[in-house]
Protein backbone atom coordinates (compact mmCIF):
# COMPACT_ATOMS: atom_id res chain seq x y z
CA UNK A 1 -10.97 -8.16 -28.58
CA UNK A 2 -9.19 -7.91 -32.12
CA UNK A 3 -6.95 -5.52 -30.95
CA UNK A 4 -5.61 -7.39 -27.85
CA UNK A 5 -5.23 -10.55 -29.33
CA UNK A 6 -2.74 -8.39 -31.88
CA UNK A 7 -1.29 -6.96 -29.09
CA UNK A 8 -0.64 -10.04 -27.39
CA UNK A 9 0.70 -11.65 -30.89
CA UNK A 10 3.16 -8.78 -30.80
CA UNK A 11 4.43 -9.07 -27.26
CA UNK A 12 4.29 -12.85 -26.70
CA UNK A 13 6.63 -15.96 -28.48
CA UNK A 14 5.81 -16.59 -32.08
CA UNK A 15 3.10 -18.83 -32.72
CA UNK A 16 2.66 -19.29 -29.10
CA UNK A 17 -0.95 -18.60 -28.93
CA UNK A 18 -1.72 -21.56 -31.28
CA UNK A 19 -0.90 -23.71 -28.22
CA UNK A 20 -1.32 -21.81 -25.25
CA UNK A 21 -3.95 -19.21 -23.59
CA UNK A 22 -3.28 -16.39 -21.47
CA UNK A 23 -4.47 -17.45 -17.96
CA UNK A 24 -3.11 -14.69 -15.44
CA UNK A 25 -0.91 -12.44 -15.44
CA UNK A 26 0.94 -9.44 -12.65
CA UNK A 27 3.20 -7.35 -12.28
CA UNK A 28 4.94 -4.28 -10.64
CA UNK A 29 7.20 -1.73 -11.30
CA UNK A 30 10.27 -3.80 -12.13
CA UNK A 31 9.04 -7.35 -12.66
CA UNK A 32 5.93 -8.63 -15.29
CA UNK A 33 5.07 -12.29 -14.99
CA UNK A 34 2.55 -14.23 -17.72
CA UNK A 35 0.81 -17.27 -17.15
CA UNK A 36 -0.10 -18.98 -20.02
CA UNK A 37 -1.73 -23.03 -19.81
CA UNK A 38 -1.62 -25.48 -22.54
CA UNK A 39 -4.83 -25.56 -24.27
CA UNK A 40 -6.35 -29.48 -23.76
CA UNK A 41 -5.69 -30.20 -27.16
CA UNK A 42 -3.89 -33.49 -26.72
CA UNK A 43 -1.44 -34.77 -29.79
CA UNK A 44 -2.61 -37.52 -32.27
CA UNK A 45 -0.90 -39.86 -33.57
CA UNK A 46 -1.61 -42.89 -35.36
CA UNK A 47 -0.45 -44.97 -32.84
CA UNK A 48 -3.35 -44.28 -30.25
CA UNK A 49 -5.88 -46.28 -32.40
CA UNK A 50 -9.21 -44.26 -30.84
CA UNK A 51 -8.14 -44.68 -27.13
CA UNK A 52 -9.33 -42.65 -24.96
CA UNK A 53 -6.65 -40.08 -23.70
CA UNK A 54 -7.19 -37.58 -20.23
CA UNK A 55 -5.30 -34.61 -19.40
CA UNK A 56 -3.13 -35.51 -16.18
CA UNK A 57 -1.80 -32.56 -14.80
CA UNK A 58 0.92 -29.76 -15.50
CA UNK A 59 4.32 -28.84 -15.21
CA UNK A 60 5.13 -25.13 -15.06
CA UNK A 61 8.11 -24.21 -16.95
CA UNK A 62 9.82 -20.30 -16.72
CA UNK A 63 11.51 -18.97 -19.44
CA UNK A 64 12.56 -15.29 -19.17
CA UNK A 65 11.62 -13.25 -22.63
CA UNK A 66 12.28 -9.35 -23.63
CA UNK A 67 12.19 -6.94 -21.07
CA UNK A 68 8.98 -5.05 -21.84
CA UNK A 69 8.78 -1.24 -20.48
CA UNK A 70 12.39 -1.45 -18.53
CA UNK A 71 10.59 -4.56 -17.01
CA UNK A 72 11.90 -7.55 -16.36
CA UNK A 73 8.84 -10.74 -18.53
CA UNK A 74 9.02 -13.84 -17.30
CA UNK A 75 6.84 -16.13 -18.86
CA UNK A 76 5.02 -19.30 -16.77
CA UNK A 77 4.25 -22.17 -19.06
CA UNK A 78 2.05 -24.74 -17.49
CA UNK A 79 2.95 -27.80 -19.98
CA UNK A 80 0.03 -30.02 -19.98
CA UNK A 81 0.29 -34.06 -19.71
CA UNK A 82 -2.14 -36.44 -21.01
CA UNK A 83 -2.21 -40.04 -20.37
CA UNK A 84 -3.23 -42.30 -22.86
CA UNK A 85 -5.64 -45.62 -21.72
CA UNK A 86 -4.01 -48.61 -20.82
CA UNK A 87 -0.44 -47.25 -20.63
CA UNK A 88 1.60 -45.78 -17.47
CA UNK A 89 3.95 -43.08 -19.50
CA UNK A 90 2.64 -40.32 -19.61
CA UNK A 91 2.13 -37.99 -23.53
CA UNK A 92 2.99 -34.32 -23.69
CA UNK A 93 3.19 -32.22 -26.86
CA UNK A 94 6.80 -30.91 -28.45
CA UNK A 95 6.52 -27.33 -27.97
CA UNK A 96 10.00 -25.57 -27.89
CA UNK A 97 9.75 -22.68 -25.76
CA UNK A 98 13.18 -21.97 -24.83
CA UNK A 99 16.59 -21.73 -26.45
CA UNK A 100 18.82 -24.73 -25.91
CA UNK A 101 20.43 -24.76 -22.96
CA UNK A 102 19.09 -21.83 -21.62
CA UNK A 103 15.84 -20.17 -20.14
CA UNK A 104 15.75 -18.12 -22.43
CA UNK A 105 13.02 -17.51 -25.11
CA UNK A 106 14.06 -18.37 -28.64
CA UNK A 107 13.83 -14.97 -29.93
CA UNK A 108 15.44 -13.47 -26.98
CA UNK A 109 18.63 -15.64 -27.01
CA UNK A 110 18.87 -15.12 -30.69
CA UNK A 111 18.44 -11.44 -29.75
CA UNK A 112 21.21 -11.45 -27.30
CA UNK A 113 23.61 -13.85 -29.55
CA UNK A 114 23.24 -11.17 -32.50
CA UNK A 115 23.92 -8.38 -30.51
CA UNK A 116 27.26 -10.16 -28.75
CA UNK A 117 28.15 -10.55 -32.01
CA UNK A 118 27.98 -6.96 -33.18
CA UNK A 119 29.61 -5.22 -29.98
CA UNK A 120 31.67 -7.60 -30.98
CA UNK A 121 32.62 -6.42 -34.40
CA UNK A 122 32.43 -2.84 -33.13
CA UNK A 123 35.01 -2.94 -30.55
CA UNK A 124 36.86 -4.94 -33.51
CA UNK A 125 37.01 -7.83 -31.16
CA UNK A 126 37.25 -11.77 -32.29
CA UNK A 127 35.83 -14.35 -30.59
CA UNK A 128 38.11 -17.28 -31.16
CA UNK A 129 38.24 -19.97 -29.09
CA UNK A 130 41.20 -22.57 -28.56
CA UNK A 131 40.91 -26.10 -28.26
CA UNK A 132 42.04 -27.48 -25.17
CA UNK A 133 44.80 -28.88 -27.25
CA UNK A 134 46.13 -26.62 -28.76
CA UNK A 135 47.08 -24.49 -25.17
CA UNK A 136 50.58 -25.10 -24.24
CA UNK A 137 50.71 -27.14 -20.82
């Protein structure tokens, strides 16, 4: 069991397995999809004062990651939501699992930023951009 939980350390987000666990996953030859669920580990804070808080539900989020094997990962996050007693909003842990403004894992955008950057520099290329102002009308 040592060996796949490496495996799956290797392969999956950083640190991702501290919040989540590996519920399903399929594939086929061109496409590999991972389901991982929120463990029901709701967040303290001070705030709550001992109230009693219940899991609610999920929301499935999909954030492509690294091809793996010429496949194309997609990861399923099923974001859990608690709800804490006597109040109607609804509590959810900060997790960031993608790259701002993408879908994109955080390691994968940072990936394909990096190597923009160096075809960049190979083709001797810069990537300046103009302000609107400064273009002639």
């Amino acid at each position: 069991m040592e060996s796949l939980q490496l495996l799956l350390e290797l392969v999956l987000p950083r640190d991702i397995l501290k919040w989540f666990d590996v519920t399903h996953s399929q594939g086929n030859a061109s496409e590999l999809c991972i389901t991982l669920t929120e463990k029901n580990d709701p967040p303290m804070t001070p705030s709550l004062n001992g109230k009693q808080i219940e899991s609610k539900g999920f929301k499935d989020i999909s954030i492509t990651d690294f091809p793996i094997r010429g496949r194309k990962v997609t990861l399923l996050f099923r974001r859990r939501y608690w709800q804490v007693e006597g109040e109607t909003k609804l509590l959810k842990r900060d997790i960031p699992l993608c790259a701002e403004g993408t879908l994109l894992s955080q390691e994968f955008a940072s990936f394909l930023k990096d190597a923009s950057t160096a075809k960049c520099r190979f083709f001797d290329v810069d990537r300046q951009v103009e302000s609107p102002e400064s273009q002639p009308l």
